[in-house]
Protein backbone atom coordinates (compact mmCIF):
# COMPACT_ATOMS: atom_id res chain seq x y z
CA UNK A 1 9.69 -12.32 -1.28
CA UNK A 2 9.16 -11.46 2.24
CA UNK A 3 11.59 -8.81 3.74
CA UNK A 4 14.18 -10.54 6.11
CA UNK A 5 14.12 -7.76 8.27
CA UNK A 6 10.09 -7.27 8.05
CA UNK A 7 8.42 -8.02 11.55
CA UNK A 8 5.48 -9.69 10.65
CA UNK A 9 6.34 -10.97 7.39
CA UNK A 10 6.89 -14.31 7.56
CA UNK A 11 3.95 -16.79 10.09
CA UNK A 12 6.14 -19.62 9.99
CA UNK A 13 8.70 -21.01 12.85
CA UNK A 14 12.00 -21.43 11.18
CA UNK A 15 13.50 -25.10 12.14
CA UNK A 16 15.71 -25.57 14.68
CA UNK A 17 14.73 -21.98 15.99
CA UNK A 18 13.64 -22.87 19.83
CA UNK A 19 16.50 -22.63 21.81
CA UNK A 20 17.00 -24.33 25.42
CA UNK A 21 16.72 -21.57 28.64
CA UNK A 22 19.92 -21.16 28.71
CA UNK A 23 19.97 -20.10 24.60
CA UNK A 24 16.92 -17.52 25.35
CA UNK A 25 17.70 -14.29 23.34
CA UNK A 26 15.70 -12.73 25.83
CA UNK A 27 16.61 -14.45 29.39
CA UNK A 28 16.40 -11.50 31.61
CA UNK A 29 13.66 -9.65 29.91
CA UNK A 30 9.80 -9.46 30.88
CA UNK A 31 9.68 -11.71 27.64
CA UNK A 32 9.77 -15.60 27.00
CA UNK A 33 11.21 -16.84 23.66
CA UNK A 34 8.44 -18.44 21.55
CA UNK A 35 9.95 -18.78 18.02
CA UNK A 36 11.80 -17.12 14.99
CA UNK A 37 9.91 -15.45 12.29
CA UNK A 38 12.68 -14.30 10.08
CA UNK A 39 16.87 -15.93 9.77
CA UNK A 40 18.80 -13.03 10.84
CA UNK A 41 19.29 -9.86 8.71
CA UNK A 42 21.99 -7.10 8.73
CA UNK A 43 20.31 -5.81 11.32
CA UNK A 44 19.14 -8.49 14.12
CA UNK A 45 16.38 -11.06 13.99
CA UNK A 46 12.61 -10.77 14.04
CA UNK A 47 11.25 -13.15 16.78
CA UNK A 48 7.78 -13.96 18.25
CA UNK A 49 7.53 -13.71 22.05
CA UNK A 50 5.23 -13.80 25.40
CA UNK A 51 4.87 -11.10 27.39
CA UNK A 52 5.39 -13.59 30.74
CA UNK A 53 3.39 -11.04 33.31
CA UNK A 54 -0.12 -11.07 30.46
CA UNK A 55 0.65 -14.12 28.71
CA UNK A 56 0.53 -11.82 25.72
CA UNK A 57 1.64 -12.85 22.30
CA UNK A 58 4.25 -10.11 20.97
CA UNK A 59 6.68 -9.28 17.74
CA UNK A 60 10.10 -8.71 18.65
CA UNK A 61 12.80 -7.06 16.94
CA UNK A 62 16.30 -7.87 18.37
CA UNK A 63 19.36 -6.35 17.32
CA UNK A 64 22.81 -8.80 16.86
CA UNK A 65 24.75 -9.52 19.74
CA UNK A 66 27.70 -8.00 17.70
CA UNK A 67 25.98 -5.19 16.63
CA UNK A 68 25.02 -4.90 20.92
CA UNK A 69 27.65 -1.93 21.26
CA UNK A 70 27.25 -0.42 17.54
CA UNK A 71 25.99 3.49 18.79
CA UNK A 72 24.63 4.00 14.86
CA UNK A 73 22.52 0.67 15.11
CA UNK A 74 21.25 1.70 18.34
CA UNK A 75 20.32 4.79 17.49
CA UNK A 76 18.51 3.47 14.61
CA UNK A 77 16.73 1.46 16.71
CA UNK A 78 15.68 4.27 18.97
CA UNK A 79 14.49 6.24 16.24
CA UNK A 80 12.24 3.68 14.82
CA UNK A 81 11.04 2.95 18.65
CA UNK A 82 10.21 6.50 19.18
CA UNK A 83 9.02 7.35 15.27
CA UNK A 84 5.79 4.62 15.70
CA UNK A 85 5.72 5.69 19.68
CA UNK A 86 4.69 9.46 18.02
CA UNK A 87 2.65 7.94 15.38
CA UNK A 88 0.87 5.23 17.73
CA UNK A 89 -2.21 4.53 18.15
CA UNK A 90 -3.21 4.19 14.68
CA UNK A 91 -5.50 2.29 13.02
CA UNK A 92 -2.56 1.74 9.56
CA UNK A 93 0.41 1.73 11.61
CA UNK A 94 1.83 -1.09 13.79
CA UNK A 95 1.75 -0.35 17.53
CA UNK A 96 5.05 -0.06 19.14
CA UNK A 97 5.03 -1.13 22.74
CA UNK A 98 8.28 -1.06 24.53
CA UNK A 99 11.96 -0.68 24.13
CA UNK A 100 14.48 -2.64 26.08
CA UNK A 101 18.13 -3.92 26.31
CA UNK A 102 18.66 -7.75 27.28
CA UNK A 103 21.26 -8.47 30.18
CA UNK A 104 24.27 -8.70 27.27
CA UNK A 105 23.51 -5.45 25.80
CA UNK A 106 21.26 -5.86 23.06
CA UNK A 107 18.51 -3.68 22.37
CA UNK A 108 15.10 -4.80 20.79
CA UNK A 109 12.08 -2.97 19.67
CA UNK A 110 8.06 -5.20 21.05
CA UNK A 111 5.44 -4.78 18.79
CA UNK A 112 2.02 -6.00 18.57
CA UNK A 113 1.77 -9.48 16.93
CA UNK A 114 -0.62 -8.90 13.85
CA UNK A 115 -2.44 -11.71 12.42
CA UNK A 116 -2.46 -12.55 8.30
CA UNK A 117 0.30 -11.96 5.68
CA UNK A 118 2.08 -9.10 3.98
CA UNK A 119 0.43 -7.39 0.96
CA UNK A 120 4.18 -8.51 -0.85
CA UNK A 121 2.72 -11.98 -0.66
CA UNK A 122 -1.18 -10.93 -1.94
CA UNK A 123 -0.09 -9.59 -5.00
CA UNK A 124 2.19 -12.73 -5.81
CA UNK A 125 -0.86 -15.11 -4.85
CA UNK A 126 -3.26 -13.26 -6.91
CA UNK A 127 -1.57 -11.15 -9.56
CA UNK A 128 -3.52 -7.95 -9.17
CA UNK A 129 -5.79 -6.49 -7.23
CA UNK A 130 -8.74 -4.66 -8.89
CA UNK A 131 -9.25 -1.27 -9.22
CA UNK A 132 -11.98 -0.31 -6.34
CA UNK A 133 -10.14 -2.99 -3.56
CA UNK A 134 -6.98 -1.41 -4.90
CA UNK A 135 -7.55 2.02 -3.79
CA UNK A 136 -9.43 1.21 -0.81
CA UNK A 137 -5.97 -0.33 0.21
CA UNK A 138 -4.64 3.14 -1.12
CA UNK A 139 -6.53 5.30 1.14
CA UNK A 140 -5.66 3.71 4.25
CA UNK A 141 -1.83 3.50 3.27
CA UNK A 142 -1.96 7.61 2.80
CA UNK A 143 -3.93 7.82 6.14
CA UNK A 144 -1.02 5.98 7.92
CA UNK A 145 1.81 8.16 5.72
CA UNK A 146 -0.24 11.38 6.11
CA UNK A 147 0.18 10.38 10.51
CA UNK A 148 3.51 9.73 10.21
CA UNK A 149 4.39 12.91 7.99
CA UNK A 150 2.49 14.75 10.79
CA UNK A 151 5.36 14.66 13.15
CA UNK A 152 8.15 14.76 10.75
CA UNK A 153 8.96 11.08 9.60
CA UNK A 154 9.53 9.98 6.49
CA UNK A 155 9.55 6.26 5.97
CA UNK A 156 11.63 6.11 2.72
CA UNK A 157 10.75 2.03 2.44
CA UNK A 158 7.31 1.56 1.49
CA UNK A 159 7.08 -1.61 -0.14
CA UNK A 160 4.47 -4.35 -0.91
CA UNK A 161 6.61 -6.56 1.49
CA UNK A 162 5.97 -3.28 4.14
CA UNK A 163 2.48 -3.23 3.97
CA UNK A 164 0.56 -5.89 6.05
CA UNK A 165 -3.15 -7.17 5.52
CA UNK A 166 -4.60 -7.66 8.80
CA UNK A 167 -7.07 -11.07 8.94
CA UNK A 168 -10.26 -9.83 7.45
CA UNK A 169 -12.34 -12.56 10.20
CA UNK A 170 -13.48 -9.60 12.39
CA UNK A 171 -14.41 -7.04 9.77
CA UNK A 172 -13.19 -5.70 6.86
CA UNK A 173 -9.25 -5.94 5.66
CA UNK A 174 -6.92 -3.46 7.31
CA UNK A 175 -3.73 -2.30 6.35
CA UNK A 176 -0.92 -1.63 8.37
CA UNK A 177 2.78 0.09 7.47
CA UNK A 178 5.78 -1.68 9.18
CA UNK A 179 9.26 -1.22 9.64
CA UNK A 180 10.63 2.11 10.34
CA UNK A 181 14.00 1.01 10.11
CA UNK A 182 15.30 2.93 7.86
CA UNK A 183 12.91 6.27 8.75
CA UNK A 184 14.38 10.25 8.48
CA UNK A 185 13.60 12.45 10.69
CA UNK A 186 13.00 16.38 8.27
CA UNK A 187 11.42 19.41 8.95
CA UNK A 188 12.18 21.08 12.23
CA UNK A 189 12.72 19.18 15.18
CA UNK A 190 11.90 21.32 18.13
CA UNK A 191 8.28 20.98 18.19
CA UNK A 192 6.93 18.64 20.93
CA UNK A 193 6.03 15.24 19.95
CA UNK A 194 8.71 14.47 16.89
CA UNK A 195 11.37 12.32 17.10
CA UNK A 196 14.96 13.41 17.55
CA UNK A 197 17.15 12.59 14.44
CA UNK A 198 19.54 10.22 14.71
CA UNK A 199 22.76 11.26 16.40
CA UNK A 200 24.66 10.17 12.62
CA UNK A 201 22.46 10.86 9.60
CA UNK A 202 22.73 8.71 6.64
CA UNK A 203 25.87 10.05 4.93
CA UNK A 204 24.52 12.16 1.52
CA UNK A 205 25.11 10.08 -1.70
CA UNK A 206 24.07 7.35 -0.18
CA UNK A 207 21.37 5.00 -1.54
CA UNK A 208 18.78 4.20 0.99
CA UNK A 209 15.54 2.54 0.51
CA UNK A 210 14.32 -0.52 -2.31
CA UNK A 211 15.47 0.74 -5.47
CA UNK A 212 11.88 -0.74 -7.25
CA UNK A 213 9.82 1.42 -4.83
CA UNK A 214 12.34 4.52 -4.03
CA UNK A 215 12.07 7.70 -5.84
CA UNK A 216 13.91 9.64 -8.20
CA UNK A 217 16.11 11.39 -5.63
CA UNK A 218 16.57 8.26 -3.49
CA UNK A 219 18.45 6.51 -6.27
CA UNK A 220 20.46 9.36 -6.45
CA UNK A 221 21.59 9.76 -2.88
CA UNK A 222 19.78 13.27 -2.99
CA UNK A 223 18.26 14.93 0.01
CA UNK A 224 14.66 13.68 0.62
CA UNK A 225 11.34 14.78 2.28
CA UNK A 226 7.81 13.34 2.47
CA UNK A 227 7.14 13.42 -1.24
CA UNK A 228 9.67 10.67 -1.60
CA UNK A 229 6.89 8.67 0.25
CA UNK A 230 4.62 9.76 -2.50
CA UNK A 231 6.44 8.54 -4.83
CA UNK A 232 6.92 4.88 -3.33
CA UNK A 233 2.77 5.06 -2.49
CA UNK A 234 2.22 5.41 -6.28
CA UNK A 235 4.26 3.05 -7.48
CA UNK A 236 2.83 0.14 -4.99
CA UNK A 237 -0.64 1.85 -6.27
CA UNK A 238 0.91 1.43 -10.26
CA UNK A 239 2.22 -3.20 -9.16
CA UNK A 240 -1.61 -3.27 -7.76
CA UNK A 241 -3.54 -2.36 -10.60
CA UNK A 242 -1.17 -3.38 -13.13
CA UNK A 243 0.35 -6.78 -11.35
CA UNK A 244 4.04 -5.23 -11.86
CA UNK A 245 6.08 -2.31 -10.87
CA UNK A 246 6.39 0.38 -13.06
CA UNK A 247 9.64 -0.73 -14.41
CA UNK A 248 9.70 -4.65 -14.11
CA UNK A 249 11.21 -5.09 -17.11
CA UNK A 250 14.87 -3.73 -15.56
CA UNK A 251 16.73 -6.26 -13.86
CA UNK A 252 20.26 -5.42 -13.51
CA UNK A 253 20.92 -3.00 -10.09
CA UNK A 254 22.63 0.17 -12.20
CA UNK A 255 19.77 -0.11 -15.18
CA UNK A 256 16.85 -0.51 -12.43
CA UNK A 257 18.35 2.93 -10.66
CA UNK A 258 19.40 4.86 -13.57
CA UNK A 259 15.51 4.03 -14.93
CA UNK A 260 13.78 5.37 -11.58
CA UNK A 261 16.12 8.70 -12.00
CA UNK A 262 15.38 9.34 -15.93
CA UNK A 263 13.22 7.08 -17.30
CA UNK A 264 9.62 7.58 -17.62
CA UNK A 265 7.48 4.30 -16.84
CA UNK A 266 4.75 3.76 -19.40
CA UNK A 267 1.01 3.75 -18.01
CA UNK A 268 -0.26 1.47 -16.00
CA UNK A 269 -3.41 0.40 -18.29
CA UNK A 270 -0.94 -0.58 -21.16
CA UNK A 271 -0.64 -4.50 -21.01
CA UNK A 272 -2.57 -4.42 -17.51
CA UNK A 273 -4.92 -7.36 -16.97
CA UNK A 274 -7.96 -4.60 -16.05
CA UNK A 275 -9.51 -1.62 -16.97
CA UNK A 276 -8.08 1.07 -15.19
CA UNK A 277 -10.06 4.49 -14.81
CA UNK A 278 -8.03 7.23 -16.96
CA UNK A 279 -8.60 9.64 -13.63
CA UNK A 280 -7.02 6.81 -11.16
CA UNK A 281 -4.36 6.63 -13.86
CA UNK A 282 -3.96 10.00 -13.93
CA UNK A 283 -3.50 10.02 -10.01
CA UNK A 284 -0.78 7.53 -9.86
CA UNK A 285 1.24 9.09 -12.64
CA UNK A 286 1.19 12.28 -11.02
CA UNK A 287 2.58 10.51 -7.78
CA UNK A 288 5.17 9.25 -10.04
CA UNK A 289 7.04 12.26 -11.66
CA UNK A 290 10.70 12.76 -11.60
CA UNK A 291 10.67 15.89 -9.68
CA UNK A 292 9.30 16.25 -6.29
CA UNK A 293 7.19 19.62 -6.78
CA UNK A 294 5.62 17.90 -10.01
CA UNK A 295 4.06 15.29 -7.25
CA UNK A 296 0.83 15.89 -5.11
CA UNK A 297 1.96 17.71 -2.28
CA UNK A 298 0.38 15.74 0.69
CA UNK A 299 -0.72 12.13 1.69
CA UNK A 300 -4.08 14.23 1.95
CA UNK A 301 -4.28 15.63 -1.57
CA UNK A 302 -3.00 12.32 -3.29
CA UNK A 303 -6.43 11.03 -0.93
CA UNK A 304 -8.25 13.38 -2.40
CA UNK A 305 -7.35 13.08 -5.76
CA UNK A 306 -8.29 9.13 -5.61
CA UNK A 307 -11.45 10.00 -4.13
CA UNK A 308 -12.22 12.43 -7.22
CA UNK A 309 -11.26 9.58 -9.25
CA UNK A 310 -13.80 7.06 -8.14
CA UNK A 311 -17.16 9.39 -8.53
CA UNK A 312 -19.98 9.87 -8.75
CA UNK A 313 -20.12 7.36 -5.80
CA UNK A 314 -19.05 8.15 -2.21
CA UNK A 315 -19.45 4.43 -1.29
CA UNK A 316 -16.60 2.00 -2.12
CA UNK A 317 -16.38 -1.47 -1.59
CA UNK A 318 -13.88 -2.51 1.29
CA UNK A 319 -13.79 -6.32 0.75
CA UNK A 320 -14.04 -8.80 3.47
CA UNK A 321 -12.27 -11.55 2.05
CA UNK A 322 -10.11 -11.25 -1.18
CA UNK A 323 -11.25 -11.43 -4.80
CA UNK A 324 -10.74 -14.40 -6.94
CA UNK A 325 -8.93 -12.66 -9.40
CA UNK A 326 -8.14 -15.92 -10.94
CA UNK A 327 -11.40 -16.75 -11.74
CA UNK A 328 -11.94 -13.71 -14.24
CA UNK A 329 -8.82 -12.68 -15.58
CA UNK A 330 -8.71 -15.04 -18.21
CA UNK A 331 -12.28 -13.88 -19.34
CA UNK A 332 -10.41 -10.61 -20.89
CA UNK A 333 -9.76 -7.05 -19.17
CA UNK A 334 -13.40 -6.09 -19.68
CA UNK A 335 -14.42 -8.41 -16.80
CA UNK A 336 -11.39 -8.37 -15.38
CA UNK A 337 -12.67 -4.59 -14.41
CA UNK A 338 -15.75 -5.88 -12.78
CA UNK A 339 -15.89 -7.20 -9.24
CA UNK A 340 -18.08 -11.01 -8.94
CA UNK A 341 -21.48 -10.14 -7.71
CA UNK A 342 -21.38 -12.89 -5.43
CA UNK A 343 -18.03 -11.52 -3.31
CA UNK A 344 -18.83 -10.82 0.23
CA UNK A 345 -18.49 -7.15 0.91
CA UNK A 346 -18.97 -4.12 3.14
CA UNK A 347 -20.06 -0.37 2.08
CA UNK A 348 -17.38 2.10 3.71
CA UNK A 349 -17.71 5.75 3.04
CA UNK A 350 -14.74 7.19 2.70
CA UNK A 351 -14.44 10.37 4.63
CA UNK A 352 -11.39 12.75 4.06
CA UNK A 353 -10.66 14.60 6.75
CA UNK A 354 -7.19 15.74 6.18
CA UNK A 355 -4.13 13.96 7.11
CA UNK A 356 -1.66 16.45 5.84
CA UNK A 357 1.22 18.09 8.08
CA UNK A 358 -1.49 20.84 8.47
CA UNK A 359 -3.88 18.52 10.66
CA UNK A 360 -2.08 15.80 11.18
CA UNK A 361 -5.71 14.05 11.13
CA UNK A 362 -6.19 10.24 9.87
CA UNK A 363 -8.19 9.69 6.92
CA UNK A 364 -10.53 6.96 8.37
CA UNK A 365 -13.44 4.23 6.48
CA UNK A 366 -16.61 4.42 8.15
CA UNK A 367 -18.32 1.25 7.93
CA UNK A 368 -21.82 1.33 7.30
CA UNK A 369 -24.69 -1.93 7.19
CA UNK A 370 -23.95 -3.81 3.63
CA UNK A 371 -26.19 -2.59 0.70
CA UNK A 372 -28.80 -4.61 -0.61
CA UNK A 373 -27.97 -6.59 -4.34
CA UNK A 374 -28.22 -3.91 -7.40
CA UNK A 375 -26.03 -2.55 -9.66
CA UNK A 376 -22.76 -0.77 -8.96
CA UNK A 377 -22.60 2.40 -9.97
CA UNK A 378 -19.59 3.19 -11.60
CA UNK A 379 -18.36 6.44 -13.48
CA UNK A 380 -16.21 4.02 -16.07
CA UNK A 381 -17.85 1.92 -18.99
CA UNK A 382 -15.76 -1.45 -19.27
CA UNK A 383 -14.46 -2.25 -23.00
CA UNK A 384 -17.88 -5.12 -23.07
CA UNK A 385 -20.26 -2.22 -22.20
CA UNK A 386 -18.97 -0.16 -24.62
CA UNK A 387 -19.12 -2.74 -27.23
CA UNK A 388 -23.11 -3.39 -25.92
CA UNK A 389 -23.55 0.11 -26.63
CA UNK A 390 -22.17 0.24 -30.03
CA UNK A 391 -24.51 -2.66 -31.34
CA UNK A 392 -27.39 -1.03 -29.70
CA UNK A 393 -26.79 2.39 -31.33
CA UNK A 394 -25.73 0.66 -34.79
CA UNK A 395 -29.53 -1.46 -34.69
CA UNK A 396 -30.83 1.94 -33.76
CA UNK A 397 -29.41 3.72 -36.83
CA UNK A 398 -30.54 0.50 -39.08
CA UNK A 399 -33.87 1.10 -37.76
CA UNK A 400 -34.39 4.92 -38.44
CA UNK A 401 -33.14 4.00 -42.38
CA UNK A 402 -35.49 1.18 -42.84
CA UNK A 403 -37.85 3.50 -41.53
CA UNK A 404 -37.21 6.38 -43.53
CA UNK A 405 -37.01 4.36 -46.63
CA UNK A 406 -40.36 2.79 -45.91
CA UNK A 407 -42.16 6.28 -45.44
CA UNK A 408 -40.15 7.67 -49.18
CA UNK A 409 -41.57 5.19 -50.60
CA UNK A 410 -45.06 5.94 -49.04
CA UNK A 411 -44.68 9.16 -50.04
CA UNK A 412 -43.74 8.37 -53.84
CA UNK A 413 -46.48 6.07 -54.00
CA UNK A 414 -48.66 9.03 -52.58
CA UNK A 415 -47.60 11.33 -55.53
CA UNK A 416 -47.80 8.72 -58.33
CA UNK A 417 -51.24 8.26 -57.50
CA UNK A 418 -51.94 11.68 -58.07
């Protein structure tokens, strides 16, 4: 379900949404009202736009009119404005581009207008996303985190519904993190280039975040830091691979919370609809403990850990238009684990170069020219190969005892003769 207060989340004009001049949320502005992309949230209202100077196509967030002299929603505002404004440009983070009050007071946030749908509404279309794709997707979520960790933000709402799959008609898919509406500033704020804090933290004890995708000490209303982001990135990682979040079977508020605090989810391979690698596993359930200093330490080491996962190949396929997952899921999770030969893809070598609060670097795909047709190398044997081998070996064995019983007999005839 797309977030109300997500800015790119939803393509379609809501009815009755175009307002005379007169009604123009942003009469005054350098920006001409095109449409509505979301109803309005606690917050304000998500909006498309036109920059009237470039005739450029813009996302705007606009706060209520009664919110217009809230200081706290501001603020919030400000925060998020100047949190992407330190992050930006990146290549998995939307680009901020200005921050304005209308004539009555209230402030909005213009963002670049991205093009395709949120990867909340991927996973309900197709039900999982395979392994490889899935991790691709990974790596350039962590690079965007890792940028944003770099200067002291902490998004504290990575979602599915957060995450947005650019159109893939240019080159391959890219991801990009949205909404830092609810971001913390942590760590020392001093340093040149971080946002200030907001002038009224969030009050401890409070619950901030989606309690499906927030950590441990989110439910709780503990104090937070980047690893809470960890967290949230493994358990997208864990409703890829698996086609549910780690603990879908809670459905009542309190139970859902109290599970995220004390209740360990099971693996992601049991009941999963594909094979998943034990070492992938292994990577997300790390990302998942309870405490924070039992997680990897870094958007860059959770990277790196993935990338360890998925050798002895550097290369990875980056796809250029989604899998059918449809098409092979019912076939069982042994070729459920196996992407079509025919799918149109891309090599990308993955290189890690860091994107921990020690470099504040991006982890970046370079694209290379696609391969020609052969078989994938792969470090994991799917269930049918492993049943292939098994029948081979087994005809083997039958062989060397016919065999051997052929030449004892040879050999008794041998001696009888003598």
């Amino acid at each position: 379900m797309p977030d109300r207060e997500n800015p790119q989340s939803s393509p379609r004009q809501v009815a009755g949404d175009v307002p005379d001049a007169a009604r123009d949320p942003l009469r005054g502005t350098p920006y001409r009202f095109v449409c509505k992309l979301s109803d309005s949230g606690a917050m304000g209202q998500v909006v498309e736009a036109e920059q009237i100077a470039l005739r450029k196509r813009v996302v705007i967030k606009l706060i209520r009119g009664e919110l217009a002299g809230s200081a706290g929603f501001v603020d919030r505002m400000r925060l998020e404005a100047e949190a992407l404004g330190a992050i930006s440009p990146h290549p998995h983070v939307v680009t901020v581009l200005d921050l304005g009050r209308t004539p009555d007071g209230r402030a909005y946030l213009v963002m670049e207008k991205l093009v395709g749908r949120t990867l909340g509404d991927e996973l309900a279309t197709r039900g999982f996303i395979p392994v490889d794709e899935a991790v691709a997707l990974g790596f350039q979520l962590l690079s965007g985190l890792g940028a944003a960790h770099g200067v002291g933000v902490v998004h504290r709402d990575i979602k599915p519904d957060n995450l947005f799959l650019c159109d893939p008609a240019r080159g391959p898919r890219v991801l990009k993190i949205l909404d830092f509406g609810i971001a913390k500033v942590v760590g020392e704020q001093a340093e040149a280039g971080r946002p200030a804090p907001l002038a009224q933290p969030t009050a401890q004890g409070l619950m901030v975040g989606t309690p499906r995708f927030c950590a441990p000490e989110q439910a709780a209303g503990l104090p937070i830091d980047h690893r809470a982001d960890i967290y949230a990135v493994g358990a997208v990682l864990y409703a890829l691979v698996a086609g549910r979040d780690p603990f879908h079977h809670h459905h009542i508020l309190f139970n859902l919370l109290r599970a995220q605090v004390s209740e360990a989810p099971p693996p992601p391979s049991r009941g999963a609809p594909q094979v998943i690698p034990e070492e992938v596993e292994r990577a997300i359930m790390k990302a998942l403990q309870k405490r924070p200093e039992d997680r990897w330490g870094s958007a860059a080491e959770f990277g790196e850990a993935l990338a360890r996962a998925l050798r002895p190949s550097p290369q990875r396929w980056l796809m250029t238009e989604p899998i059918d997952t449809r098409s092979f899921r019912a076939r069982g999770p042994e070729r459920a684990a196996q992407l079509p030969p025919e799918a149109p893809r891309e090599v990308a070598t993955l290189r890690l170069q860091g994107i921990g609060a020690a470099s504040h670097q991006a982890m970046e795909p370079t694209i290379c020219a696609p391969s020609p047709p052969g078989p994938r190398a792969s470090s994991v044997l799917t269930a049918g190969e492993v049943r292939r081998r098994a029948i081979s070996l087994k005809v083997a064995v039958l062989f060397a005892l016919v065999a051997c019983a052929a030449l004892v007999e040879a050999f008794g005839h041998l001696l009888w003769a003598r």
